[in-house]
PDB file of N, CA and C in Angstrom:
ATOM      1  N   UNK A   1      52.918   3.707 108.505  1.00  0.00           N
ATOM      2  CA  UNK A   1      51.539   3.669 108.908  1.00  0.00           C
ATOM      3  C   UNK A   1      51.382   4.492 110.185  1.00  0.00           C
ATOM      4  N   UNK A   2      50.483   5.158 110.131  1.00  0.00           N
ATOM      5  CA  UNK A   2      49.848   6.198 111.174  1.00  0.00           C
ATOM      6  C   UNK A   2      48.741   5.075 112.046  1.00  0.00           C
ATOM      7  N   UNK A   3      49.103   5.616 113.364  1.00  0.00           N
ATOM      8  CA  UNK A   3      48.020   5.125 114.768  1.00  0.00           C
ATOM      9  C   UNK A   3      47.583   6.382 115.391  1.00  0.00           C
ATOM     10  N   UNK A   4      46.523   6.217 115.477  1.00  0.00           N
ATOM     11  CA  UNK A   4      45.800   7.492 116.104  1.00  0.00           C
ATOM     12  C   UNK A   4      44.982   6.444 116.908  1.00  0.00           C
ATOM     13  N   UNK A   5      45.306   7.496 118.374  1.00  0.00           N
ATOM     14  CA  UNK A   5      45.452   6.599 119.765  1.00  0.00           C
ATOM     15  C   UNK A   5      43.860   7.342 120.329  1.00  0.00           C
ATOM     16  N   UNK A   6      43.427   6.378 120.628  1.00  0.00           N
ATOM     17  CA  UNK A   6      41.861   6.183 121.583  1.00  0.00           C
ATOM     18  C   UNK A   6      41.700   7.729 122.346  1.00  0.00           C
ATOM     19  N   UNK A   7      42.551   7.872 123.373  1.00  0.00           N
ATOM     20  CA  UNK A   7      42.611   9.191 124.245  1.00  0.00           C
ATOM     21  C   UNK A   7      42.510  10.234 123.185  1.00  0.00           C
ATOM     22  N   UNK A   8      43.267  10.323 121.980  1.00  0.00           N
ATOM     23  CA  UNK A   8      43.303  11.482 121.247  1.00  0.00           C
ATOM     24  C   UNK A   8      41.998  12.007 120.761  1.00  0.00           C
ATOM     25  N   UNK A   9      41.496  10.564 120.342  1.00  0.00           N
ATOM     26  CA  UNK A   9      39.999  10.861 119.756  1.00  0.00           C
ATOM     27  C   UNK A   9      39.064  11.898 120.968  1.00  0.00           C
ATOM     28  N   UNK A  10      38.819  10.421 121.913  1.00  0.00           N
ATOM     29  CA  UNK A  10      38.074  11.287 122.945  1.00  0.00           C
ATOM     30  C   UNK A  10      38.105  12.526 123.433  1.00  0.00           C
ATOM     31  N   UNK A  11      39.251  12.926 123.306  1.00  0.00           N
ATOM     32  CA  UNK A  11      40.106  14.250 123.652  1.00  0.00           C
ATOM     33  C   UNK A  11      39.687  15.559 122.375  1.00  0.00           C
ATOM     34  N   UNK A  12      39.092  14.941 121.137  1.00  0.00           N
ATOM     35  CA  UNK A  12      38.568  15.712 120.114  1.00  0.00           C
ATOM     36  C   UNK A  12      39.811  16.139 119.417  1.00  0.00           C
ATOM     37  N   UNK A  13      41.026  15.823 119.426  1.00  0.00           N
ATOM     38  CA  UNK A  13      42.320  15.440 118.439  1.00  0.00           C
ATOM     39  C   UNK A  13      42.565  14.813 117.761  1.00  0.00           C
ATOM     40  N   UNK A  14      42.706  15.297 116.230  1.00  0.00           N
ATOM     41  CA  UNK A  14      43.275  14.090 115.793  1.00  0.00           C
ATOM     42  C   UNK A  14      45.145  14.449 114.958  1.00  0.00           C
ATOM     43  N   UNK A  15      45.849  13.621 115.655  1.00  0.00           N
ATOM     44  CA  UNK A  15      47.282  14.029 115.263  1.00  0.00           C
ATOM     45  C   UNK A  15      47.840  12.930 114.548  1.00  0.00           C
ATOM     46  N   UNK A  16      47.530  13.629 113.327  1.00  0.00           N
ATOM     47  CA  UNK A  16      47.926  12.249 112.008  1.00  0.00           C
ATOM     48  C   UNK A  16      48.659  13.480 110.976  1.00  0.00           C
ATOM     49  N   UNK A  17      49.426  13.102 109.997  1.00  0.00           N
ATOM     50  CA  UNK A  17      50.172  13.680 108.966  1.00  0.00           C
ATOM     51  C   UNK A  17      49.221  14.048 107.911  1.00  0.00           C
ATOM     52  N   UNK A  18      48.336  12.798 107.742  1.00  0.00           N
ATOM     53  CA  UNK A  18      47.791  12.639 106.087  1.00  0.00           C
ATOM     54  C   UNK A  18      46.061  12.465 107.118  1.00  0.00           C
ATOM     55  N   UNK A  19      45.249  13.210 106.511  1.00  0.00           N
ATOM     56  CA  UNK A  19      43.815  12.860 106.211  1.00  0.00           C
ATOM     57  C   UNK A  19      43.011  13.212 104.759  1.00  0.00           C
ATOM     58  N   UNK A  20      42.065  12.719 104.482  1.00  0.00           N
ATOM     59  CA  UNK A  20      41.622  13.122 103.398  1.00  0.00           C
ATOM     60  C   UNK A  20      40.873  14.148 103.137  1.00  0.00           C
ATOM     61  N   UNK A  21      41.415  14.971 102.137  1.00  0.00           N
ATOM     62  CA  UNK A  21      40.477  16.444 102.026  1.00  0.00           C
ATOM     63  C   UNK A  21      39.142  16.355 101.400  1.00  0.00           C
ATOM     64  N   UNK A  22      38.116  16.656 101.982  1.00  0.00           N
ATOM     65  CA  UNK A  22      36.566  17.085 101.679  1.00  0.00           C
ATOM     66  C   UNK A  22      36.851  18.028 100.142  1.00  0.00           C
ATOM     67  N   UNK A  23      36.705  17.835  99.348  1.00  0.00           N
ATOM     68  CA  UNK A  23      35.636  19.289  98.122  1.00  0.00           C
ATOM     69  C   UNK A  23      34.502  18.902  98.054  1.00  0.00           C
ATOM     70  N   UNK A  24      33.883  19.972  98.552  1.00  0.00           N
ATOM     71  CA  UNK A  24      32.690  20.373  98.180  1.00  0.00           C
ATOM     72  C   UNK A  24      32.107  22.071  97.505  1.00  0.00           C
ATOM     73  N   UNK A  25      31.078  22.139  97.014  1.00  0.00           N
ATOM     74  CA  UNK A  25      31.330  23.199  96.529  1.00  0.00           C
ATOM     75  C   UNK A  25      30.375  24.260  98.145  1.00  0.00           C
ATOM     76  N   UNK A  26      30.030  23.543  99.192  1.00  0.00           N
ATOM     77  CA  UNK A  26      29.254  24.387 100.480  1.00  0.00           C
ATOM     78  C   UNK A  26      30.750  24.251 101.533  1.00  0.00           C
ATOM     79  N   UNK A  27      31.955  24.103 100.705  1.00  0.00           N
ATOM     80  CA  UNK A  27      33.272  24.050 101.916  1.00  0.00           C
ATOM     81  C   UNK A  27      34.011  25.592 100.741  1.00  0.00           C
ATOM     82  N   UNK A  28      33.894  26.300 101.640  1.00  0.00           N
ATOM     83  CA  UNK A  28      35.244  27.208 101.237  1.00  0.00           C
ATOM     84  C   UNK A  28      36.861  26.602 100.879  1.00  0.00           C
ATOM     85  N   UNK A  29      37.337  27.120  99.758  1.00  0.00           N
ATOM     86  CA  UNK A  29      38.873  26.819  99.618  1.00  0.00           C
ATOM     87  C   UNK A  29      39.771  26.735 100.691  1.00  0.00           C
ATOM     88  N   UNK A  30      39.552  27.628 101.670  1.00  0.00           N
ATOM     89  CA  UNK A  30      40.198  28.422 102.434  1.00  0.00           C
ATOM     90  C   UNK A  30      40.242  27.434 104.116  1.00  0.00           C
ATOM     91  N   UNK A  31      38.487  26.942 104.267  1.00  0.00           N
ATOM     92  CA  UNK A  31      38.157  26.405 105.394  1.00  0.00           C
ATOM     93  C   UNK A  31      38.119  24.583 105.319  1.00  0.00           C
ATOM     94  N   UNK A  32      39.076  24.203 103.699  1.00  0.00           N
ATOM     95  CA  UNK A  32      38.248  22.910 103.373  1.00  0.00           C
ATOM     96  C   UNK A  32      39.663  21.747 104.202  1.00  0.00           C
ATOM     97  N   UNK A  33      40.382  22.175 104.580  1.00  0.00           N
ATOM     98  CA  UNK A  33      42.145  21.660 105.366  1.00  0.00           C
ATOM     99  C   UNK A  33      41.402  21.421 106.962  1.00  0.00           C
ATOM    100  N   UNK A  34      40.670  22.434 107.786  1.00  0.00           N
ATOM    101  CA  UNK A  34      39.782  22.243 109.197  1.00  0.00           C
ATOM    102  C   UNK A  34      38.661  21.514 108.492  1.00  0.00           C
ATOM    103  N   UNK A  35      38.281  21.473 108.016  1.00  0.00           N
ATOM    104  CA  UNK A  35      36.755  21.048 107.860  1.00  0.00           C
ATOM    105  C   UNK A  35      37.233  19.956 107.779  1.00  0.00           C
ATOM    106  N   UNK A  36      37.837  19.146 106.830  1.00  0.00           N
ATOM    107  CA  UNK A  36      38.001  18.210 106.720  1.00  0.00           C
ATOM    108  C   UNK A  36      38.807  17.193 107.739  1.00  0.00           C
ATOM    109  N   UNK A  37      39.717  17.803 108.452  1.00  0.00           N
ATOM    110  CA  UNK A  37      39.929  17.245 109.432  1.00  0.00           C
ATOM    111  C   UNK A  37      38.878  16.629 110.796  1.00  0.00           C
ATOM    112  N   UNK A  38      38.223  17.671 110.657  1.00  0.00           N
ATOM    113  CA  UNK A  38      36.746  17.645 111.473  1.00  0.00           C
ATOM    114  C   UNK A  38      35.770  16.498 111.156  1.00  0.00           C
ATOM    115  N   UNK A  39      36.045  16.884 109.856  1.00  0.00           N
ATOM    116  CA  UNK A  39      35.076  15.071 109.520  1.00  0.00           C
ATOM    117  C   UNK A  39      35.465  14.020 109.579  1.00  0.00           C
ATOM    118  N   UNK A  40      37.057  14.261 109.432  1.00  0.00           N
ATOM    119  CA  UNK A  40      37.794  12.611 109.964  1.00  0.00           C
ATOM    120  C   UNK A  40      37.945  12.412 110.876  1.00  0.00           C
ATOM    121  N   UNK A  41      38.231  13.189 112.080  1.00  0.00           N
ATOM    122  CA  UNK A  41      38.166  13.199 113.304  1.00  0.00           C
ATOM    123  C   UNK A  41      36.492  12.713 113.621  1.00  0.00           C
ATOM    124  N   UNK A  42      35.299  13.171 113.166  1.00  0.00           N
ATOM    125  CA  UNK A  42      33.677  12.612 113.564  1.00  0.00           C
ATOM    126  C   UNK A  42      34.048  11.286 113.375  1.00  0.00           C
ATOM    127  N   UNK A  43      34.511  11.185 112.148  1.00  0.00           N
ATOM    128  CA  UNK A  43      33.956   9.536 111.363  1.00  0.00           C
ATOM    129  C   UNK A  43      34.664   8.509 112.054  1.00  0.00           C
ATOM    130  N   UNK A  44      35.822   8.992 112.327  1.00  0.00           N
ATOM    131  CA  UNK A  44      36.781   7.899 112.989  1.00  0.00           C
ATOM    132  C   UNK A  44      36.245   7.949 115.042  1.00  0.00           C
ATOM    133  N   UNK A  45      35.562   9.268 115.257  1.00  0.00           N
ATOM    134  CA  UNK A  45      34.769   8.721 116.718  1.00  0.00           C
ATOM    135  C   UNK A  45      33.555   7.683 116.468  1.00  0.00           C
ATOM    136  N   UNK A  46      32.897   8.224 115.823  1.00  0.00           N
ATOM    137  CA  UNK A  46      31.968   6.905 115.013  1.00  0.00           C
ATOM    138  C   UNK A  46      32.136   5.655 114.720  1.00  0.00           C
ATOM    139  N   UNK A  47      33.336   5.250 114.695  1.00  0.00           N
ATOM    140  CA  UNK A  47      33.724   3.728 114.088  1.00  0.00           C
ATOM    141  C   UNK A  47      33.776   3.418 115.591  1.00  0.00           C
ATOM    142  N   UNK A  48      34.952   4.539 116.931  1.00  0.00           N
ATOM    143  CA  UNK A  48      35.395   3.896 117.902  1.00  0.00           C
ATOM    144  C   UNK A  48      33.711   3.800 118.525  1.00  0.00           C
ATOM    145  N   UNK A  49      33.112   4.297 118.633  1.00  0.00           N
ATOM    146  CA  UNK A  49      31.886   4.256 119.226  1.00  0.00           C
ATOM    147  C   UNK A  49      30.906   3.253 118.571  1.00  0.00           C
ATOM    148  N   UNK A  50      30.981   2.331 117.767  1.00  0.00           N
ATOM    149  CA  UNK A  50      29.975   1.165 117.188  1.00  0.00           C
ATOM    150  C   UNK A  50      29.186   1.328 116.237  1.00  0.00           C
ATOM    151  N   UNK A  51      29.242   2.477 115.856  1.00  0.00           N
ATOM    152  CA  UNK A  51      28.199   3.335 114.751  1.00  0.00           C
ATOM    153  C   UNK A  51      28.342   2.787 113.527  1.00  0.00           C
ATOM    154  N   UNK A  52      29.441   2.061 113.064  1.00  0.00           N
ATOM    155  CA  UNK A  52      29.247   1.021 111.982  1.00  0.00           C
ATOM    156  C   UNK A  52      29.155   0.266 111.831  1.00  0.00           C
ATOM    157  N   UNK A  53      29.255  -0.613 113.479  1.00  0.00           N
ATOM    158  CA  UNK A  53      28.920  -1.653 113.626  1.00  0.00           C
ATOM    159  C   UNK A  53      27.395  -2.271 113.101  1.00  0.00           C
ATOM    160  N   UNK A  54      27.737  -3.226 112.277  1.00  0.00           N
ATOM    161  CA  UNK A  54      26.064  -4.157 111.757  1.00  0.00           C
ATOM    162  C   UNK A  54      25.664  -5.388 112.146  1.00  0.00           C
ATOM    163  N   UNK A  55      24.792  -5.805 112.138  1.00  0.00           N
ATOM    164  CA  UNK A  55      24.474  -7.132 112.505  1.00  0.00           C
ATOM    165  C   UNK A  55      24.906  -8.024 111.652  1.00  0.00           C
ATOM    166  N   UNK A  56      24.443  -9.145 111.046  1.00  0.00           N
ATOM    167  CA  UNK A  56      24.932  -9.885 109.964  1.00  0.00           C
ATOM    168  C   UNK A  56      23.891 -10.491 109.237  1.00  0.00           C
ATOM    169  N   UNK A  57      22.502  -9.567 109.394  1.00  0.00           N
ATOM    170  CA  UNK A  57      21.482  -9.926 108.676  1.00  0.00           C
ATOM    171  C   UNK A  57      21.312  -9.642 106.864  1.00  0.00           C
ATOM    172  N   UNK A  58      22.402  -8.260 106.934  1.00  0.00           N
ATOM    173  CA  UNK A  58      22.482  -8.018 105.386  1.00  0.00           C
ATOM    174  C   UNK A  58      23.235  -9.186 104.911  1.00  0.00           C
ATOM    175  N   UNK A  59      24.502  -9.828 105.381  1.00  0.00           N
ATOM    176  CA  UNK A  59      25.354 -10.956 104.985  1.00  0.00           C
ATOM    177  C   UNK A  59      24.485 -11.997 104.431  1.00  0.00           C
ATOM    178  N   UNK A  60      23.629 -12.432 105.411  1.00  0.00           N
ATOM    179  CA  UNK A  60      22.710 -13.382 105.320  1.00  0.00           C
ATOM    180  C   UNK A  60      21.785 -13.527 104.409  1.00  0.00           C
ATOM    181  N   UNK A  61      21.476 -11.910 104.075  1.00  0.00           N
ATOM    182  CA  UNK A  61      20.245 -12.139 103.187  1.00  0.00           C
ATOM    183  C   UNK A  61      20.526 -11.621 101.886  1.00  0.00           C
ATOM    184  N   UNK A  62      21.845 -11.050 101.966  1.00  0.00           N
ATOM    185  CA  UNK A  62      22.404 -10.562 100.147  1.00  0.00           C
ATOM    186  C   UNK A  62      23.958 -11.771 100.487  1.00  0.00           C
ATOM    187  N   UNK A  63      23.746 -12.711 100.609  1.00  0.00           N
ATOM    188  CA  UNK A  63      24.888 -13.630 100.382  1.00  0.00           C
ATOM    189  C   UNK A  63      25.848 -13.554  99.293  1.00  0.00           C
ATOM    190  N   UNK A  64      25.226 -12.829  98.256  1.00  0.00           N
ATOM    191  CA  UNK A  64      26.053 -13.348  96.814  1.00  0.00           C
ATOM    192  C   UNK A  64      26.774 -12.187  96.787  1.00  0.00           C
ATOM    193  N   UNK A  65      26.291 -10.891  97.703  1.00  0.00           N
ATOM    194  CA  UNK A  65      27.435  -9.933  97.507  1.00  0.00           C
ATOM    195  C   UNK A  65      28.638 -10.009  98.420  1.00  0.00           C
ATOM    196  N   UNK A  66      29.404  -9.664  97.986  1.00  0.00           N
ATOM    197  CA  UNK A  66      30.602  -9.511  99.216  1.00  0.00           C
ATOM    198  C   UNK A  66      30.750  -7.827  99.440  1.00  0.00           C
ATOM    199  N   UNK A  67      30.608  -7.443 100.772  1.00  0.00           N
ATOM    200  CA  UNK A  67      30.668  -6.524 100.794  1.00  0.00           C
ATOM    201  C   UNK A  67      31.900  -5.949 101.749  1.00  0.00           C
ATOM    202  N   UNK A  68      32.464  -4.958 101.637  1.00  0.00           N
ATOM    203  CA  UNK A  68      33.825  -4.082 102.172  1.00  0.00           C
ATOM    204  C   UNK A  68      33.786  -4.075 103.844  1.00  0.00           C
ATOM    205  N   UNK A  69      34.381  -4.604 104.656  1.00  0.00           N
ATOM    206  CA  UNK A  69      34.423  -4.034 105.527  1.00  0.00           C
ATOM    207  C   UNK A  69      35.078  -2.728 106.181  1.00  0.00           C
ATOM    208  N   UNK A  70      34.863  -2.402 107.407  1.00  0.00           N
ATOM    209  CA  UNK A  70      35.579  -0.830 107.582  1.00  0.00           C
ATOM    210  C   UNK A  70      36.746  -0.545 107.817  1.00  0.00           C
ATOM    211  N   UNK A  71      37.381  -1.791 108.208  1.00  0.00           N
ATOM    212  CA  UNK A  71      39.175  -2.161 108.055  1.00  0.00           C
ATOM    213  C   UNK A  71      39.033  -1.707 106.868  1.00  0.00           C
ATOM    214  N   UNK A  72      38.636  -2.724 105.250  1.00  0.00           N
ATOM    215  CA  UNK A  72      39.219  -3.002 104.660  1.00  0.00           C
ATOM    216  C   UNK A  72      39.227  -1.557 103.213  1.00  0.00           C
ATOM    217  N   UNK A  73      37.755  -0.718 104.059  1.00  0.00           N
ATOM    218  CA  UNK A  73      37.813   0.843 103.670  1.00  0.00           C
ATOM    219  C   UNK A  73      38.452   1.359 103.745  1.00  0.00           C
ATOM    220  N   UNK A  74      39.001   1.318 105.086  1.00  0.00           N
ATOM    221  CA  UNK A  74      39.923   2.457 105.123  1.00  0.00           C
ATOM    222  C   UNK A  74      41.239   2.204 105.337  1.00  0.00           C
ATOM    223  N   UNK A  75      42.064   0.978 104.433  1.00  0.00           N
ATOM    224  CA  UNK A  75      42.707   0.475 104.401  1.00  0.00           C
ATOM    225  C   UNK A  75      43.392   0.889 103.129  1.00  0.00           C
ATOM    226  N   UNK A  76      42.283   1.578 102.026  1.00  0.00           N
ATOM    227  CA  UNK A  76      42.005   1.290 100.706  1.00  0.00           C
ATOM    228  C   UNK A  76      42.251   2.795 100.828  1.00  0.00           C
ATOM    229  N   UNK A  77      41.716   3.206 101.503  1.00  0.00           N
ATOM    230  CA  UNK A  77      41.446   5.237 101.441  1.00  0.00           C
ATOM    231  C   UNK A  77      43.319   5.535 101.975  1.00  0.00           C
ATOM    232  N   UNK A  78      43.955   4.978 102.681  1.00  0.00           N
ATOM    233  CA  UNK A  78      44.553   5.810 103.679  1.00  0.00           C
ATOM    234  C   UNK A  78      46.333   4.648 102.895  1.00  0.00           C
ATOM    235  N   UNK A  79      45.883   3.572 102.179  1.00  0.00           N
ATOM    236  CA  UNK A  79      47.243   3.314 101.697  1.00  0.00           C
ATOM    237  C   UNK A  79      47.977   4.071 100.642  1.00  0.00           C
ATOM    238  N   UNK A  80      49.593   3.894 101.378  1.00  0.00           N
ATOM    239  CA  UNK A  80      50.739   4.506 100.476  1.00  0.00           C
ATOM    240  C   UNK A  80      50.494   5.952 100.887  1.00  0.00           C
ATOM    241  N   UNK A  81      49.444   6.627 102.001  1.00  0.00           N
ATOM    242  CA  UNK A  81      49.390   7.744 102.450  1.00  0.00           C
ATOM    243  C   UNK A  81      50.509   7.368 103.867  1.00  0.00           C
ATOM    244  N   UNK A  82      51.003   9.087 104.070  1.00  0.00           N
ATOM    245  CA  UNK A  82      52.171   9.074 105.287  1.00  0.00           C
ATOM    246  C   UNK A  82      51.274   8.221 106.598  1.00  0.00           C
TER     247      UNK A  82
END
């Protein structure tokens, strides 16, 4: 399991082995290895910064669903990866 450390983020680094590659067909072949790092590097400043943080009013008011938390996302995305 990979830790990618607080300073790195802030620092606009991210030094991990494995992230997940973006296809899209508006990402070049060529540019889609940076790009995509770029977006895991955003998404993961986003989590450290509260940006997915929710209240617990959806819990409350769709009770019968159970829904994923962002541990348990990217728990799901990033297992059996280096």
């Amino acid at each position: 399991m990979e830790t990618v450390r607080s300073e790195d983020l802030k620092a606009g680094n991210l030094n991990v082995e494995w992230f997940p590659i973006t296809q899209h067909p508006s990402i070049p072949p060529e540019r889609a290895q940076e790009t995509s790092k770029w977006i895991t590097l955003q998404s993961l400043k986003g989590v450290q910064a509260g940006g997915w943080s929710a209240s617990n009013e959806w819990n409350t008011l769709l009770d019968d669903i159970n829904l994923t938390t962002v541990e348990e996302y990217l728990e799901n995305i990033w297992r059996g990866k280096p």
